[in-house]
C-alpha atoms as a PDB file:
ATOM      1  CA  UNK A   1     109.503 140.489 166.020  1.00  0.00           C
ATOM      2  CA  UNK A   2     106.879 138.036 165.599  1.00  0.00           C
ATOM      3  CA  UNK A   3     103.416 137.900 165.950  1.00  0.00           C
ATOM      4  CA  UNK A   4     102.086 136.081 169.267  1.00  0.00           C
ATOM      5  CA  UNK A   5      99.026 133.731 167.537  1.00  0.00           C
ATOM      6  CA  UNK A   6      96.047 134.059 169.167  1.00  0.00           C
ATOM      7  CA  UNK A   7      93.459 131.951 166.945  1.00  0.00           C
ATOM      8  CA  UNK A   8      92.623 128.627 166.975  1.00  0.00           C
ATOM      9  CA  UNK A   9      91.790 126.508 164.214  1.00  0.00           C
ATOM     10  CA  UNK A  10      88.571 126.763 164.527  1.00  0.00           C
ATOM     11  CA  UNK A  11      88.459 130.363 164.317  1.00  0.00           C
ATOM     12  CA  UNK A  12      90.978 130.641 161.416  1.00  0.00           C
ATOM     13  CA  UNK A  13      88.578 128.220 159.327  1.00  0.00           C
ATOM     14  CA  UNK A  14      85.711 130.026 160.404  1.00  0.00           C
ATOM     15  CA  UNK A  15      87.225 133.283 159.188  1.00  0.00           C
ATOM     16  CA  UNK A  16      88.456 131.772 155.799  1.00  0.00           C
ATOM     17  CA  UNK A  17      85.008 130.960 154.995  1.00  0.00           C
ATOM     18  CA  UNK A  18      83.644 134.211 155.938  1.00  0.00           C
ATOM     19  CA  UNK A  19      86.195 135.917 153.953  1.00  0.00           C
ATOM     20  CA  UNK A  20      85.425 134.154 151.013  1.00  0.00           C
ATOM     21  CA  UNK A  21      81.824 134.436 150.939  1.00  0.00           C
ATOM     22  CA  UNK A  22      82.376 137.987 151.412  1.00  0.00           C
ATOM     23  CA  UNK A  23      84.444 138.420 148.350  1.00  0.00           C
ATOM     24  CA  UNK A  24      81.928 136.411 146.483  1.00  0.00           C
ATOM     25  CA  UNK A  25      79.222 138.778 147.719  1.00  0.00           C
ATOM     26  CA  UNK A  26      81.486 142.230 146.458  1.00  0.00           C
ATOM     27  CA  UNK A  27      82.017 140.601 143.452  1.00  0.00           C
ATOM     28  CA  UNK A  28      78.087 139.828 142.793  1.00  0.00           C
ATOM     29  CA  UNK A  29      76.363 142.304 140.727  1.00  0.00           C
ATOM     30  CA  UNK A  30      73.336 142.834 143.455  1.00  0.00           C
ATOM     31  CA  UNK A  31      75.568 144.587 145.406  1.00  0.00           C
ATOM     32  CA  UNK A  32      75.914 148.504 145.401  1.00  0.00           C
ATOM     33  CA  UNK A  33      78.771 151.104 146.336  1.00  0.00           C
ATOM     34  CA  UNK A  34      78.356 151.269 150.050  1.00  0.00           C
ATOM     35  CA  UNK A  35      78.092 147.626 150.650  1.00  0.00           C
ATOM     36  CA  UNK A  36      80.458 146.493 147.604  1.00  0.00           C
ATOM     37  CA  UNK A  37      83.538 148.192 149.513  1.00  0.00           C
ATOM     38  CA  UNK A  38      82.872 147.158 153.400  1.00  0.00           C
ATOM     39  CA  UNK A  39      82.555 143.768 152.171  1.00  0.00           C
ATOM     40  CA  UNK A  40      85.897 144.230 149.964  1.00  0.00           C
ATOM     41  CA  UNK A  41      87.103 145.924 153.562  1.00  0.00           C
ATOM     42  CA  UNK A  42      85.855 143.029 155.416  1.00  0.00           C
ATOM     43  CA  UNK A  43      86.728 140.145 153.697  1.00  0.00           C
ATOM     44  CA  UNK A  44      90.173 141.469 154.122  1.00  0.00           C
ATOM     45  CA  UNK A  45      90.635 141.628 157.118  1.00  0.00           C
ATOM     46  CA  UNK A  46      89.046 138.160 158.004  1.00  0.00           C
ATOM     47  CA  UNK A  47      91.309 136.262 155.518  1.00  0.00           C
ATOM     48  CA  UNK A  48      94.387 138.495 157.024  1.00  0.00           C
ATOM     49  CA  UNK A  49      93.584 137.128 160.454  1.00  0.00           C
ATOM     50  CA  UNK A  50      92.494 133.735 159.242  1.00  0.00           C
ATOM     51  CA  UNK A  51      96.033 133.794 157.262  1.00  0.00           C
ATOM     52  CA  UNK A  52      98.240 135.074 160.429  1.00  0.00           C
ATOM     53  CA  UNK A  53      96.301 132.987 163.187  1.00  0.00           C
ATOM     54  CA  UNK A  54      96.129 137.075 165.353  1.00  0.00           C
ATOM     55  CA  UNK A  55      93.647 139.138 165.764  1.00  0.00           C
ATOM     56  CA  UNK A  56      94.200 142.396 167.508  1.00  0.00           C
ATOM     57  CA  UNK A  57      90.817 142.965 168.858  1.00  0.00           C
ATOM     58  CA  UNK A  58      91.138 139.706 170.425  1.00  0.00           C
ATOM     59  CA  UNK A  59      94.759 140.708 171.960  1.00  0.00           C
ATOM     60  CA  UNK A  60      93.325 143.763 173.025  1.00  0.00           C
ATOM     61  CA  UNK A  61      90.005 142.132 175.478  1.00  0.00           C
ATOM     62  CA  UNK A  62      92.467 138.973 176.220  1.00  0.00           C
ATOM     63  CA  UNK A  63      90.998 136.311 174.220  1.00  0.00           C
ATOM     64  CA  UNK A  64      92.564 133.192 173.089  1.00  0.00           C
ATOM     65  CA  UNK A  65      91.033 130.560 170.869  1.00  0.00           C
ATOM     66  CA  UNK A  66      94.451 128.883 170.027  1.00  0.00           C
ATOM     67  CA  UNK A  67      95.313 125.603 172.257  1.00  0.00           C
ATOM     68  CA  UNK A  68      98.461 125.382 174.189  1.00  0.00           C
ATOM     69  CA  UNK A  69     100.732 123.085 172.120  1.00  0.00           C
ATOM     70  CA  UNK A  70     100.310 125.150 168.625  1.00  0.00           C
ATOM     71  CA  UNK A  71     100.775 128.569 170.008  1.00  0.00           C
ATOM     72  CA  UNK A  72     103.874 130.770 169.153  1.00  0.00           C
ATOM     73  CA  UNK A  73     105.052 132.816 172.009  1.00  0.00           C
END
């Protein structure tokens, strides 16, 4: 089975960046318990996405970011 993309560019890059600076952020030392694991939690996700080009919330309200010629169907 594979995984119909449904980000673009765009939104992968976004979410790379996002994922990173969240991992940067847990790793800091200003940050405590609560906060230190939903950014761990987080940053996962977003660089999972970012990595697989899907995003299931998007499948779920129909939203595509990805351009016709580079998605996989």
């Amino acid at each position: 089975m594979q995984i119909k993309q449904n980000l673009g560019i765009a939104d992968r890059t976004i979410r790379l960046i996002a994922g990173i600076v969240l991992i940067e952020i847990a790793m800091s030392k200003h940050v405590e318990n609560p906060a230190f694991i939903i950014s761990w939690i987080l940053a996962i996700v977003l660089l999972l996405t970012a990595s697989f080009g899907y995003c299931p919330i998007y499948r779920l309200f129909g939203i595509r970011t990805i351009s016709g010629k580079n998605k996989t169907d």
